[in-house]
C-alpha atoms as a PDB file:
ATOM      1  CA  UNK A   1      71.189  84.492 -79.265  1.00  0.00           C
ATOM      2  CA  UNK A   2      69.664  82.652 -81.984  1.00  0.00           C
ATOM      3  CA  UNK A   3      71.836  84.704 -85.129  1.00  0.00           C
ATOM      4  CA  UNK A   4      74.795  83.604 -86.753  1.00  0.00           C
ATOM      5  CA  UNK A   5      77.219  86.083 -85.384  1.00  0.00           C
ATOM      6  CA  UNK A   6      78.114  87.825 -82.395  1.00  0.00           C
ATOM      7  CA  UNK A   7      76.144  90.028 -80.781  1.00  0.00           C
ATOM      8  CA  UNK A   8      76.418  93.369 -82.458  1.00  0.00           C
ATOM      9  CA  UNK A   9      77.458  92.272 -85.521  1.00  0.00           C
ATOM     10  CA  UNK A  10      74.216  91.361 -86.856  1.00  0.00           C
ATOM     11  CA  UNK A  11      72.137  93.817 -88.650  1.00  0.00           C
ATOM     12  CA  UNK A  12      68.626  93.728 -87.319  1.00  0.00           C
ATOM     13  CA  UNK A  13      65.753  92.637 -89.358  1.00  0.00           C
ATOM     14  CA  UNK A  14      62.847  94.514 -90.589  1.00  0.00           C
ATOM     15  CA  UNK A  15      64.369  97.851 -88.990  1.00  0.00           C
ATOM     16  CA  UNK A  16      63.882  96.432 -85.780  1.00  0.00           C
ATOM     17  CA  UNK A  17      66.543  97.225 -83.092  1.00  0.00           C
ATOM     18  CA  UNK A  18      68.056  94.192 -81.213  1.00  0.00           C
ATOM     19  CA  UNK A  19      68.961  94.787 -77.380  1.00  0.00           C
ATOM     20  CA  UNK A  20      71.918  92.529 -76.605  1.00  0.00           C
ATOM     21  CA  UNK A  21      72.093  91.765 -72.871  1.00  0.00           C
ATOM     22  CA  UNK A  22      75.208  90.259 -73.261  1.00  0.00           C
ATOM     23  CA  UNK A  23      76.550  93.890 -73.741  1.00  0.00           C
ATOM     24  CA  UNK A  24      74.922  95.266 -70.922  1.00  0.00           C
ATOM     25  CA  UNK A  25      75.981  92.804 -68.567  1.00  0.00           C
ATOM     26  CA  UNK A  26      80.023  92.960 -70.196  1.00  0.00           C
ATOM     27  CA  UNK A  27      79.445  96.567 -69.506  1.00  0.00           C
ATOM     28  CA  UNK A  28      78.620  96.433 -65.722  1.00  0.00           C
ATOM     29  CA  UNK A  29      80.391  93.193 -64.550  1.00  0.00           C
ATOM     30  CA  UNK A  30      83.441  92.877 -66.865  1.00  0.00           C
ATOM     31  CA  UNK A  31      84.297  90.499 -69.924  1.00  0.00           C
ATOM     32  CA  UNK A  32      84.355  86.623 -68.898  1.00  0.00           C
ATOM     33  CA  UNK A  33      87.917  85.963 -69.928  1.00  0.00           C
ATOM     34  CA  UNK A  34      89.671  82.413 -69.713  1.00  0.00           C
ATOM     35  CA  UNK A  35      92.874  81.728 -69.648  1.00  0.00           C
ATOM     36  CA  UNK A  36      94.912  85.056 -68.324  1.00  0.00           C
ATOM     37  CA  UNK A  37      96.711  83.502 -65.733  1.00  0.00           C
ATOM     38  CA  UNK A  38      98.035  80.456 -68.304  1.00  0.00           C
ATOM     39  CA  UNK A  39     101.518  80.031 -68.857  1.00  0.00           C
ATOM     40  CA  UNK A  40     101.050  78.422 -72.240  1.00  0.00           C
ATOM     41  CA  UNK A  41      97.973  78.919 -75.131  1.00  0.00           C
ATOM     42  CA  UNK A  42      97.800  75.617 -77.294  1.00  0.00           C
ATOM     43  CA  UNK A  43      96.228  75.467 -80.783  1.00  0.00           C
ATOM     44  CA  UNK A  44      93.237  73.604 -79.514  1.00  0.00           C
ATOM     45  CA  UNK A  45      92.708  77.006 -77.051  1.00  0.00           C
ATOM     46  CA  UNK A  46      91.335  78.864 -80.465  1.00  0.00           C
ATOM     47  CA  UNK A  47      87.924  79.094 -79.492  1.00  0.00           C
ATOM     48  CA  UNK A  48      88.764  81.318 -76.214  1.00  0.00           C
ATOM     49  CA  UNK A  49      92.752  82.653 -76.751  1.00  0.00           C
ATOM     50  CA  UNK A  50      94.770  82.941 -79.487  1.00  0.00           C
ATOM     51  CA  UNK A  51      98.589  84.666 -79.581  1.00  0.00           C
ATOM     52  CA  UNK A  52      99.469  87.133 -82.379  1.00  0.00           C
ATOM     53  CA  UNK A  53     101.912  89.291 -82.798  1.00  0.00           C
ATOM     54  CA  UNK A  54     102.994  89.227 -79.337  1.00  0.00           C
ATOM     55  CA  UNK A  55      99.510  89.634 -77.509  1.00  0.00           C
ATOM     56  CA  UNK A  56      97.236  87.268 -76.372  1.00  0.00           C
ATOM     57  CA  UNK A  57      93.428  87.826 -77.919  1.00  0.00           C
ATOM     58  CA  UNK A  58      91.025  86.888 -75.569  1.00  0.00           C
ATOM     59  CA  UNK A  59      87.485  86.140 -76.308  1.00  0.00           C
ATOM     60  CA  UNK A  60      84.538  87.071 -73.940  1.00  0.00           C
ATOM     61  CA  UNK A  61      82.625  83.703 -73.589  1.00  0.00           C
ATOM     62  CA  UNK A  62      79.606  86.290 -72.783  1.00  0.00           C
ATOM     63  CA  UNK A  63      79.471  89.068 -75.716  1.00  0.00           C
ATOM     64  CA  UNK A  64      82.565  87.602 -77.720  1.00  0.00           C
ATOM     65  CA  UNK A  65      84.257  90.171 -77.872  1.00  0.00           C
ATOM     66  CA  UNK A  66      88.494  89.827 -78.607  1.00  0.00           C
ATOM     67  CA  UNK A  67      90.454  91.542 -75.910  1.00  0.00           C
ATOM     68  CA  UNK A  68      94.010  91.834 -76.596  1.00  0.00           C
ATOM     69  CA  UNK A  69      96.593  91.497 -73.782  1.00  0.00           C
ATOM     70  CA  UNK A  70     100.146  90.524 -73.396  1.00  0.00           C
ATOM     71  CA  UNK A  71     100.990  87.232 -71.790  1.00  0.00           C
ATOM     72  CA  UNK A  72     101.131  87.190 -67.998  1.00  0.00           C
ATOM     73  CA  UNK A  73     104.243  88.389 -65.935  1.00  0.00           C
ATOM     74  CA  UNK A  74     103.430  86.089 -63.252  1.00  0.00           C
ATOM     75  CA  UNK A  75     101.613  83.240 -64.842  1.00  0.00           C
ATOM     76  CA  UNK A  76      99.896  80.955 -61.930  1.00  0.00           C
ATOM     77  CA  UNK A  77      99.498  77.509 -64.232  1.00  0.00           C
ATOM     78  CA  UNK A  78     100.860  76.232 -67.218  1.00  0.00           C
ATOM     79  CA  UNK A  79      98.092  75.707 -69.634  1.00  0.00           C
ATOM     80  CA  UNK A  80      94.464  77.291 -70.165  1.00  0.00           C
ATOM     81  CA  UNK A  81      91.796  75.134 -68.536  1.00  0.00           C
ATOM     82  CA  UNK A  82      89.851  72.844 -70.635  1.00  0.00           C
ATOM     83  CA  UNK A  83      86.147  72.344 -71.375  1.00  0.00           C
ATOM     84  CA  UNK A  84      85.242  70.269 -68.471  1.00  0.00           C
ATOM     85  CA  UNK A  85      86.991  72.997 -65.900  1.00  0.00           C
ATOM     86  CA  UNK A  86      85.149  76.084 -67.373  1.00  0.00           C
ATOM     87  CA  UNK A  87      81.414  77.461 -66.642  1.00  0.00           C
ATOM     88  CA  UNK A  88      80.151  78.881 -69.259  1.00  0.00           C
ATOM     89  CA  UNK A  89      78.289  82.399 -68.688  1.00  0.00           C
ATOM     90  CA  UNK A  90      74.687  82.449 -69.674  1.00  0.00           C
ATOM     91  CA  UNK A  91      74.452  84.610 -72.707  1.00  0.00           C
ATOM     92  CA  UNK A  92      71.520  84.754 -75.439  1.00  0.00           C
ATOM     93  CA  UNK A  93      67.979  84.395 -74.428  1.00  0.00           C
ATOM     94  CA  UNK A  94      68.815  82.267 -71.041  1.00  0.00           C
ATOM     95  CA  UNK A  95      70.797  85.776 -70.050  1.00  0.00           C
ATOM     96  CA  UNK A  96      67.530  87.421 -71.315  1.00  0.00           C
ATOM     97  CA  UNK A  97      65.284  85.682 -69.153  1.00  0.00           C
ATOM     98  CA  UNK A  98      67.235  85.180 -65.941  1.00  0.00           C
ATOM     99  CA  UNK A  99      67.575  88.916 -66.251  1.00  0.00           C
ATOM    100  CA  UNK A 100      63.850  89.483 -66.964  1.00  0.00           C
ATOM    101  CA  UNK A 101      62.431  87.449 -64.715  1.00  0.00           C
ATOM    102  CA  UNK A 102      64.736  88.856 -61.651  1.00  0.00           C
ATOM    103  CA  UNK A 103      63.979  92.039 -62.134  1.00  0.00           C
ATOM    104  CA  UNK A 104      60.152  91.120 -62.221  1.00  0.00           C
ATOM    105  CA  UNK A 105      61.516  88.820 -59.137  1.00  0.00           C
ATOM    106  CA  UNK A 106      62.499  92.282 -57.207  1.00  0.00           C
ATOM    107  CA  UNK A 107      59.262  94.098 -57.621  1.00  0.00           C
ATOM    108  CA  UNK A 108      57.261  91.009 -56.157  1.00  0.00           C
ATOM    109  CA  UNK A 109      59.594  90.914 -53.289  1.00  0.00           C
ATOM    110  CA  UNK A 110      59.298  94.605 -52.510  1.00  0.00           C
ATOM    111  CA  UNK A 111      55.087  93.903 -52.897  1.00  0.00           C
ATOM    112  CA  UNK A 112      55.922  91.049 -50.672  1.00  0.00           C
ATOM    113  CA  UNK A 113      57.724  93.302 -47.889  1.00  0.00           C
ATOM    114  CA  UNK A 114      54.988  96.477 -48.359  1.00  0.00           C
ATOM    115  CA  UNK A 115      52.089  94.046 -47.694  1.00  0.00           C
ATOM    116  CA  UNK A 116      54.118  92.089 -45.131  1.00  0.00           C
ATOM    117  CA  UNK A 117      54.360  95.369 -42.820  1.00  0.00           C
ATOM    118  CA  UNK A 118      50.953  96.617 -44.068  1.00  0.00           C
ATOM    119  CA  UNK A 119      49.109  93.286 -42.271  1.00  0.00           C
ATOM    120  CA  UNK A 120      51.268  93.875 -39.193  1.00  0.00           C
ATOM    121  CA  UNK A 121      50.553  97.377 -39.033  1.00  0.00           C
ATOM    122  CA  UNK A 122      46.885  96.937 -39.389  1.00  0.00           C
ATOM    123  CA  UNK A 123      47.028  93.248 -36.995  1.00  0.00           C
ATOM    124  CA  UNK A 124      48.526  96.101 -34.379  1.00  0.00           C
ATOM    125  CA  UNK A 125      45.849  98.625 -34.794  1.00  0.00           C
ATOM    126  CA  UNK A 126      43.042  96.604 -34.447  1.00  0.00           C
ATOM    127  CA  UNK A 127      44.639  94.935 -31.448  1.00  0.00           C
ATOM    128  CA  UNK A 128      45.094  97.928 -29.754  1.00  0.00           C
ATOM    129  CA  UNK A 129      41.559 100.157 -31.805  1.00  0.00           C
ATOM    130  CA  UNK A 130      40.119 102.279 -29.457  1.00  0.00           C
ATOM    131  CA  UNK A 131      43.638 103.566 -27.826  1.00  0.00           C
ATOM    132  CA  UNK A 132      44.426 104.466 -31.372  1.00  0.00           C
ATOM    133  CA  UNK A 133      41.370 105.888 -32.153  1.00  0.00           C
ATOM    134  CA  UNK A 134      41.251 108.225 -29.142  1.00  0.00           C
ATOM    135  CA  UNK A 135      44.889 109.305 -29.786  1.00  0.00           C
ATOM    136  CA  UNK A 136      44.217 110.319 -33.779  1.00  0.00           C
ATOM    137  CA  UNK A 137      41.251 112.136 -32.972  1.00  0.00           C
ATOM    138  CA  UNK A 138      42.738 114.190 -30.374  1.00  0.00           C
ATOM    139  CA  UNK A 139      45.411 115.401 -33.328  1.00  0.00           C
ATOM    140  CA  UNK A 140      43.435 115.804 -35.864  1.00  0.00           C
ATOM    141  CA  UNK A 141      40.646 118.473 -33.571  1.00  0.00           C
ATOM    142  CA  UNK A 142      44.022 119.703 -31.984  1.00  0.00           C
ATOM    143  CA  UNK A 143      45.031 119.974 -36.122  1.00  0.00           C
ATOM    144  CA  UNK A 144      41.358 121.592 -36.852  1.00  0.00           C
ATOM    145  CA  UNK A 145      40.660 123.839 -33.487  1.00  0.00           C
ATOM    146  CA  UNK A 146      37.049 121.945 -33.376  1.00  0.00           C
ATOM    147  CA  UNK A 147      35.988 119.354 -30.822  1.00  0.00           C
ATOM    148  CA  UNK A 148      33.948 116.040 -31.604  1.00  0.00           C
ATOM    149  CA  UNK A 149      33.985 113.624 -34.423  1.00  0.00           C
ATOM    150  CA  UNK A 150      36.291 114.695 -36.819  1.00  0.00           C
ATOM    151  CA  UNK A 151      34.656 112.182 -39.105  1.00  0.00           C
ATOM    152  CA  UNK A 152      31.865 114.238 -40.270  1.00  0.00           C
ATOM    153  CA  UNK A 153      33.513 117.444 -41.147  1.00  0.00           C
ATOM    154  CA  UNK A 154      35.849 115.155 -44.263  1.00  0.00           C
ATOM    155  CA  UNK A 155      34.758 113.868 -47.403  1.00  0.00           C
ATOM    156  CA  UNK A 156      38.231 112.779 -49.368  1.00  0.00           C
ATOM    157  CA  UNK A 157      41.421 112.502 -49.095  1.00  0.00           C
ATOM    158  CA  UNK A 158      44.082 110.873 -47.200  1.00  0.00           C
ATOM    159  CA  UNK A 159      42.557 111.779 -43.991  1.00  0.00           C
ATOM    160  CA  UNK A 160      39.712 110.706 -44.948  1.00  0.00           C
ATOM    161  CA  UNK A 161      40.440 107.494 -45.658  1.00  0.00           C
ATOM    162  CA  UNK A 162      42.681 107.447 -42.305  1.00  0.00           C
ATOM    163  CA  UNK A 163      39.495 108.268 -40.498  1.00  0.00           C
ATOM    164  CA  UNK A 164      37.541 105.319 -41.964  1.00  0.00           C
ATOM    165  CA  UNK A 165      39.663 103.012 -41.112  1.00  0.00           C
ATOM    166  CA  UNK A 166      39.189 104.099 -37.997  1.00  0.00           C
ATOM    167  CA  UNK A 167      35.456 103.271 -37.267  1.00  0.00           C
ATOM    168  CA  UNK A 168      35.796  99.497 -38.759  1.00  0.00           C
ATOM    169  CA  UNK A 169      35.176  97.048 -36.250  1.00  0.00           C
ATOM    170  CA  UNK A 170      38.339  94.567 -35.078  1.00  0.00           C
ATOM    171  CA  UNK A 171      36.969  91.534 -36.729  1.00  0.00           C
ATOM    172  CA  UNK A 172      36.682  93.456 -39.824  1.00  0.00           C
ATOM    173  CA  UNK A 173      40.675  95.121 -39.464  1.00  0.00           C
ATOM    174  CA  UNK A 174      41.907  91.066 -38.524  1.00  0.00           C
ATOM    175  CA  UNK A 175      40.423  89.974 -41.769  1.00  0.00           C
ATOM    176  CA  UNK A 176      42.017  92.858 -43.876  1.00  0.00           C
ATOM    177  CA  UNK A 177      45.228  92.024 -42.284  1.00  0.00           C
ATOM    178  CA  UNK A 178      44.743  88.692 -42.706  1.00  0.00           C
ATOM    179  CA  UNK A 179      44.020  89.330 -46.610  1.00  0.00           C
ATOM    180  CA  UNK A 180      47.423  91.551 -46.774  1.00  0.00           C
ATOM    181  CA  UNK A 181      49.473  88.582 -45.101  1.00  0.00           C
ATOM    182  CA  UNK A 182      47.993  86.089 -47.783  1.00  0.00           C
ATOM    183  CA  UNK A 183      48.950  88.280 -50.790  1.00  0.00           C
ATOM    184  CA  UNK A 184      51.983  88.695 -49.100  1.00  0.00           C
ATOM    185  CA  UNK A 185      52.815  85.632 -49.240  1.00  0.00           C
ATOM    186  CA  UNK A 186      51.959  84.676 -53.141  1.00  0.00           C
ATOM    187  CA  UNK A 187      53.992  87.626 -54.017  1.00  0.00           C
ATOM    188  CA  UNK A 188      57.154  86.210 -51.962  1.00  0.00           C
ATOM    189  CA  UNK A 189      56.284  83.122 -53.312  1.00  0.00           C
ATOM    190  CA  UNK A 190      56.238  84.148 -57.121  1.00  0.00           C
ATOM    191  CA  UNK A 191      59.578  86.182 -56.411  1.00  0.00           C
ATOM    192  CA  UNK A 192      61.691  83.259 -54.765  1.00  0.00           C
ATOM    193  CA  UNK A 193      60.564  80.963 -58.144  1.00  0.00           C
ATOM    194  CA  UNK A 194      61.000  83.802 -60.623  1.00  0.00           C
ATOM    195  CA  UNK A 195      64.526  84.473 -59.091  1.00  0.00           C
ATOM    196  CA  UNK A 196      65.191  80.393 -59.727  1.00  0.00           C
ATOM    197  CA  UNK A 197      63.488  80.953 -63.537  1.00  0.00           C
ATOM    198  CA  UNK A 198      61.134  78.072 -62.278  1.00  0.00           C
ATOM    199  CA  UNK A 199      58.272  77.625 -65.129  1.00  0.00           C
ATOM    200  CA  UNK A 200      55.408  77.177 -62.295  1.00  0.00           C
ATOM    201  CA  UNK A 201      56.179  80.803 -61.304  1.00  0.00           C
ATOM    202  CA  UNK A 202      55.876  82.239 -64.427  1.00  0.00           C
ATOM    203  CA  UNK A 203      52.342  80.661 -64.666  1.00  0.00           C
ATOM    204  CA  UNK A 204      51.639  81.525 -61.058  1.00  0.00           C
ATOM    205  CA  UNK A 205      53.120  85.310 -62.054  1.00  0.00           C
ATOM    206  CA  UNK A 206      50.745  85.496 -65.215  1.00  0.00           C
ATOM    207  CA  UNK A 207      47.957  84.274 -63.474  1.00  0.00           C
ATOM    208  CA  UNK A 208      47.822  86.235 -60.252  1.00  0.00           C
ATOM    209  CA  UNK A 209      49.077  89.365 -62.319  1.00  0.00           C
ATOM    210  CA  UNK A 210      45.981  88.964 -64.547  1.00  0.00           C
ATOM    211  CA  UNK A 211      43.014  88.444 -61.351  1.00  0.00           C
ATOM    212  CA  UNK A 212      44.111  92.013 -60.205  1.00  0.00           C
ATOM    213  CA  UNK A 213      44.370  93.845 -63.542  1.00  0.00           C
ATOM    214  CA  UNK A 214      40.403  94.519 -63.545  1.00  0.00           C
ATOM    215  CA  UNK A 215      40.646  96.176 -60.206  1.00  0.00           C
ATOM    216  CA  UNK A 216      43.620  98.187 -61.258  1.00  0.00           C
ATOM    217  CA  UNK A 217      41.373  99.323 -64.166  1.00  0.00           C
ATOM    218  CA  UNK A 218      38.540 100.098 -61.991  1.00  0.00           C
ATOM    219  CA  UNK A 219      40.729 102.609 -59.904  1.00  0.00           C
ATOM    220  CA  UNK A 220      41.640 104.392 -63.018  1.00  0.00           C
ATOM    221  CA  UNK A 221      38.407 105.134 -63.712  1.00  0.00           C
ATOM    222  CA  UNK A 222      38.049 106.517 -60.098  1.00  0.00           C
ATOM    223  CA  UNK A 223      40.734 108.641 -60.655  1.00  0.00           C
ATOM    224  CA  UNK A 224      43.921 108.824 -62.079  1.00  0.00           C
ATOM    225  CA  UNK A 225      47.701 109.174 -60.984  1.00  0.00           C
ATOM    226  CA  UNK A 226      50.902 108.776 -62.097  1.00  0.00           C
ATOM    227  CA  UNK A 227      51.328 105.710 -59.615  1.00  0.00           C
ATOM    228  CA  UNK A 228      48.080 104.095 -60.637  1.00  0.00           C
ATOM    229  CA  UNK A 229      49.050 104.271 -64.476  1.00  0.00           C
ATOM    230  CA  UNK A 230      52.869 103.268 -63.785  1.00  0.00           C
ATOM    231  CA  UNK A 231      51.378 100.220 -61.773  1.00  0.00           C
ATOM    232  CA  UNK A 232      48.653  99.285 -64.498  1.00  0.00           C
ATOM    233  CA  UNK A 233      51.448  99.364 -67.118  1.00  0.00           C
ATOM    234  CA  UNK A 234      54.262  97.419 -65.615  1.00  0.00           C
ATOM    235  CA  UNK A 235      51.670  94.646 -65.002  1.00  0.00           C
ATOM    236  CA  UNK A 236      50.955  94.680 -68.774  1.00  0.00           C
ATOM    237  CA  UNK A 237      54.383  94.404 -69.597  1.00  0.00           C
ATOM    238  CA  UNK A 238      54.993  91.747 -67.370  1.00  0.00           C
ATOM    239  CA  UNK A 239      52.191  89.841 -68.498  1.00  0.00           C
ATOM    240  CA  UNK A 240      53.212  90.409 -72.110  1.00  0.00           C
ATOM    241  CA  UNK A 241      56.085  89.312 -71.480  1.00  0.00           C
ATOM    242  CA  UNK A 242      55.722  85.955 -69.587  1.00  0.00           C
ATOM    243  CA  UNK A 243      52.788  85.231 -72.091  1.00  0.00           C
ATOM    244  CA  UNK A 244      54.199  85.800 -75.733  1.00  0.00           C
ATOM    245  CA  UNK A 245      57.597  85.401 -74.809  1.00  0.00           C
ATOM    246  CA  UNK A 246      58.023  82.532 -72.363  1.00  0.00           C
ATOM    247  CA  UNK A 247      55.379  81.037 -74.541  1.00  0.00           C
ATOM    248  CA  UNK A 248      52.887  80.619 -71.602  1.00  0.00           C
ATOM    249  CA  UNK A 249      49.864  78.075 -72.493  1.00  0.00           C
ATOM    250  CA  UNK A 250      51.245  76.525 -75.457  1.00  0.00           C
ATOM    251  CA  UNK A 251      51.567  79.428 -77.250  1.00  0.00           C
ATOM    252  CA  UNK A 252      54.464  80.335 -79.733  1.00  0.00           C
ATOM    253  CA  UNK A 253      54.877  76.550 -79.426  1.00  0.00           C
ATOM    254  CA  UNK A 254      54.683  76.255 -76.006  1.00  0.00           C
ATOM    255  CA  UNK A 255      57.649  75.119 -73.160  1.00  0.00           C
ATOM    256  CA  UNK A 256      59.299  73.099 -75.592  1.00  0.00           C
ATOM    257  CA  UNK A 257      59.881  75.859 -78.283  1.00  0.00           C
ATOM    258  CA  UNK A 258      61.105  77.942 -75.076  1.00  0.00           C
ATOM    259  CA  UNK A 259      63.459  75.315 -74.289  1.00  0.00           C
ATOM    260  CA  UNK A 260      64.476  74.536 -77.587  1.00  0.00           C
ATOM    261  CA  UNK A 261      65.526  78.128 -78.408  1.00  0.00           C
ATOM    262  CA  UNK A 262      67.295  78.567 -75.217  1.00  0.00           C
ATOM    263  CA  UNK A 263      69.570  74.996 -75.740  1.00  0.00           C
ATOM    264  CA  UNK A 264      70.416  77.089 -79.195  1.00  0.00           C
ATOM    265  CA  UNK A 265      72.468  79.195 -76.966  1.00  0.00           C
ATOM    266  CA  UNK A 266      73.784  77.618 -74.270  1.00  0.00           C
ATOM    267  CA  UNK A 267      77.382  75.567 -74.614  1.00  0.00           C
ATOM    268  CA  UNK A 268      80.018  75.200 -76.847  1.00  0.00           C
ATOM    269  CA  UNK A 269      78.406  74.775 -79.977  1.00  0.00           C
ATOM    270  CA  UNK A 270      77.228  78.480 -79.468  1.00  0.00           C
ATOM    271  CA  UNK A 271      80.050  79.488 -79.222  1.00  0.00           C
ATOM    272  CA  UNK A 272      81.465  77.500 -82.163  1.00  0.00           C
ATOM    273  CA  UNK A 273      78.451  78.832 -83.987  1.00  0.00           C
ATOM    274  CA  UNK A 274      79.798  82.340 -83.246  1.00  0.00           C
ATOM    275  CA  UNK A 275      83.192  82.384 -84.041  1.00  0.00           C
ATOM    276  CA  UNK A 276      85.134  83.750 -87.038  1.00  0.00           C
ATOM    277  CA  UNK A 277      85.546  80.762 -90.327  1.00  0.00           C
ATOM    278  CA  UNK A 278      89.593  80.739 -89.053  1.00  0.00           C
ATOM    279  CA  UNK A 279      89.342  79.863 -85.718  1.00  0.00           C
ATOM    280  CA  UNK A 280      86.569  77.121 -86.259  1.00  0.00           C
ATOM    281  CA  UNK A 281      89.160  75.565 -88.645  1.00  0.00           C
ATOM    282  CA  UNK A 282      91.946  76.033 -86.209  1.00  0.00           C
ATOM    283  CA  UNK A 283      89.950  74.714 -83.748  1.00  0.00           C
ATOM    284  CA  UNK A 284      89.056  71.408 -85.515  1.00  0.00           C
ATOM    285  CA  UNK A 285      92.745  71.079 -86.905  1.00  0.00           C
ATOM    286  CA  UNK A 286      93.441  71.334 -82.956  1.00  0.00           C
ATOM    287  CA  UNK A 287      90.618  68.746 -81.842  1.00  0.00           C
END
C-alpha cells in the first residue's frame, strides 16, 4: 500500500481501479482492533485509539478504518499494549502476495493430490494388468452385446482412451506412474514454498508453469474445452503474475525493488504514513 492514504480513500490513477485486499480480508475475518479490553487510552495510544465524546475510536491496523465503541464494562488490563506487545497484520502488497501466492499454493496442492492418486491408481493397474483387463472387457461386450476385442470396434472417446491404456505393457504403465509421482511431487513442492512466500518457489512456479504451457497449447489445437482453456489461462495468469509482479529475473528492478516496496508497507511508519495530520501530531506531542 504504497499511497498516501488509507485504502479507499485514494482516487485511482489513470481510471484504473485499485483492489484493496485489506478490505476484503476486514470483510471476511473482522477489523484488527487493539486496545478494547484497556482500562485506560493514553495520548501516546493516538495512532490505534482515541476517546471522543464518550466513545472510544478504534483504528483497524489492517484497512484503517475508525470503529467507534464505548469503553469496556469489564475492562481486563489497565492500559493499551504498546509497540513491542502488538503484531502488526500484513496489509499492502505483503497482504497482496501472501494472498496471491496461497491461492496459487492451493491449486498446486490439489495438482499435487490428483497426480498423487493418479500414479497409485495406475502403479495398481499395472501390478495387477491382465486381471483388470479381463474384467473391463467383459463389461464393456456385456455393455455392447458383442463378443471379442472391444478394442477394434472404438475410435474416440473416453472409452477409447480407457481401452488403450489397457493394451500398454507393465513396464510402460510403471514408468507413467512413475512420471505422475515425480510431477507430483514438484507440484507439492512449489505449494509448501508458495504457502511460506519463499522466492525459490516463485522461480520454481514460473519455471515449471512455463515447460508445460506448449503442451497445453498443443491440446487446444486438438480440440477444445472449457477445462482445457480454463487450465491454459490460469497458467498465464499465474505466470504473469509471478513474472511482472514479483519482478522475477531482474525485472521491474528485480528482488530488491520487490522487497523495497513491500518494507514501504510493513510497520509503524505505515501506519504513521496513513493516518489523519491530527493524530500524527498528537502522536508526536505523546512520544
Amino acid at each position: 500500500m504504497t499511497e498516501d492514504g488509507p485504502p479507499g480513500t485514494v482516487p485511482p490513477s489513470r481510471f484504473r481501479p485499485r483492489f484493496h485486499w485489506e478490505l476484503l480480508v476486514c470483510g471476511m475475518r473482522g477489523h484488527a482492533l487493539i486496545g478494547t479490553d484497556a482500562a485506560r487510552v493514553r495520548p501516546e495510544d493516538a495512532l490505534v485509539v482515541r476517546e471522543w465524546d464518550g466513545y472510544r475510536w478504534y483504528r483497524c491496523l489492517r484497512c484503517d478504518s475508525w470503529l467507534p465503541l464505548p469503553p469496556p464494562a469489564s475492562p481486563t488490563r489497565e492500559l493499551v499494549p504498546s509497540r513491542e506487545e502488538i503484531m502488526l497484520p500484513p496489509r499492502g502488497k505483503p497482504l497482496r502476495d501472501k494472498i496471491v501466492l496461497r491461492v496459487i499454493a492451493i491449486d498446486r496442492a490439489i495438482h499435487f493430490v490428483v497426480l498423487g492418486l493418479l500414479s497409485v491408481a495406475v502403479a495398481l493397474f499395472a501390478t495387477h494388468e491382465v486381471r483388470v483387463r479381463d474384467v473391463v472387457y467383459r463389461i464393456v461386450n456385456a455393455v455392447q452385446g458383442t463378443s471379442g476385442d472391444p478394442t477394434l470396434r472404438h475410435h474416440g472417446g473416453f472409452l477409447h482412451t480407457l481401452l488403450h491404456l489397457l493394451t500398454l505393457k507393465s513396464s510402460t504403465l510403471y514408468l507413467l506412474a512413475a512420471a505422475a509421482a515425480a510431477y507430483a511431487v514438484l507440484e507439492g513442492v512449489e505449494a509448501v514454498g508458495l504457502w511460506f512466500q519463499q522466492r525459490w518457489a516463485e522461480y520454481l512456479t514460473f519455471v515449471a508453469t512455463c515447460v508445460f504451457l506448449p503442451y497445453e497449447v498443443y491440446e487446444l489445437t486438438r480440440g477444445l474445452s472449457p477445462l482445457k482453456l480454463v487450465a491454459i489461462v490460469l497458467n498465464l495468469l499465474i505466470a504473469g503474475y509471478l513474472l511482472f509482479a514479483k519482478r522475477l529475473f531482474g525485472l521491474r528492478g528485480g528482488g530488491a525493488e520487490d522487497e523495497r516496496r513491500r518494507e514501504m508497507d510493513v510497520g509503524w511508519p505505515a501506519l504513521e504514513r496513513t493516518s489523519p495530520p491530527f493524530m500524527r501530531e498528537s502522536q508526536q506531542v505523546g512520544v
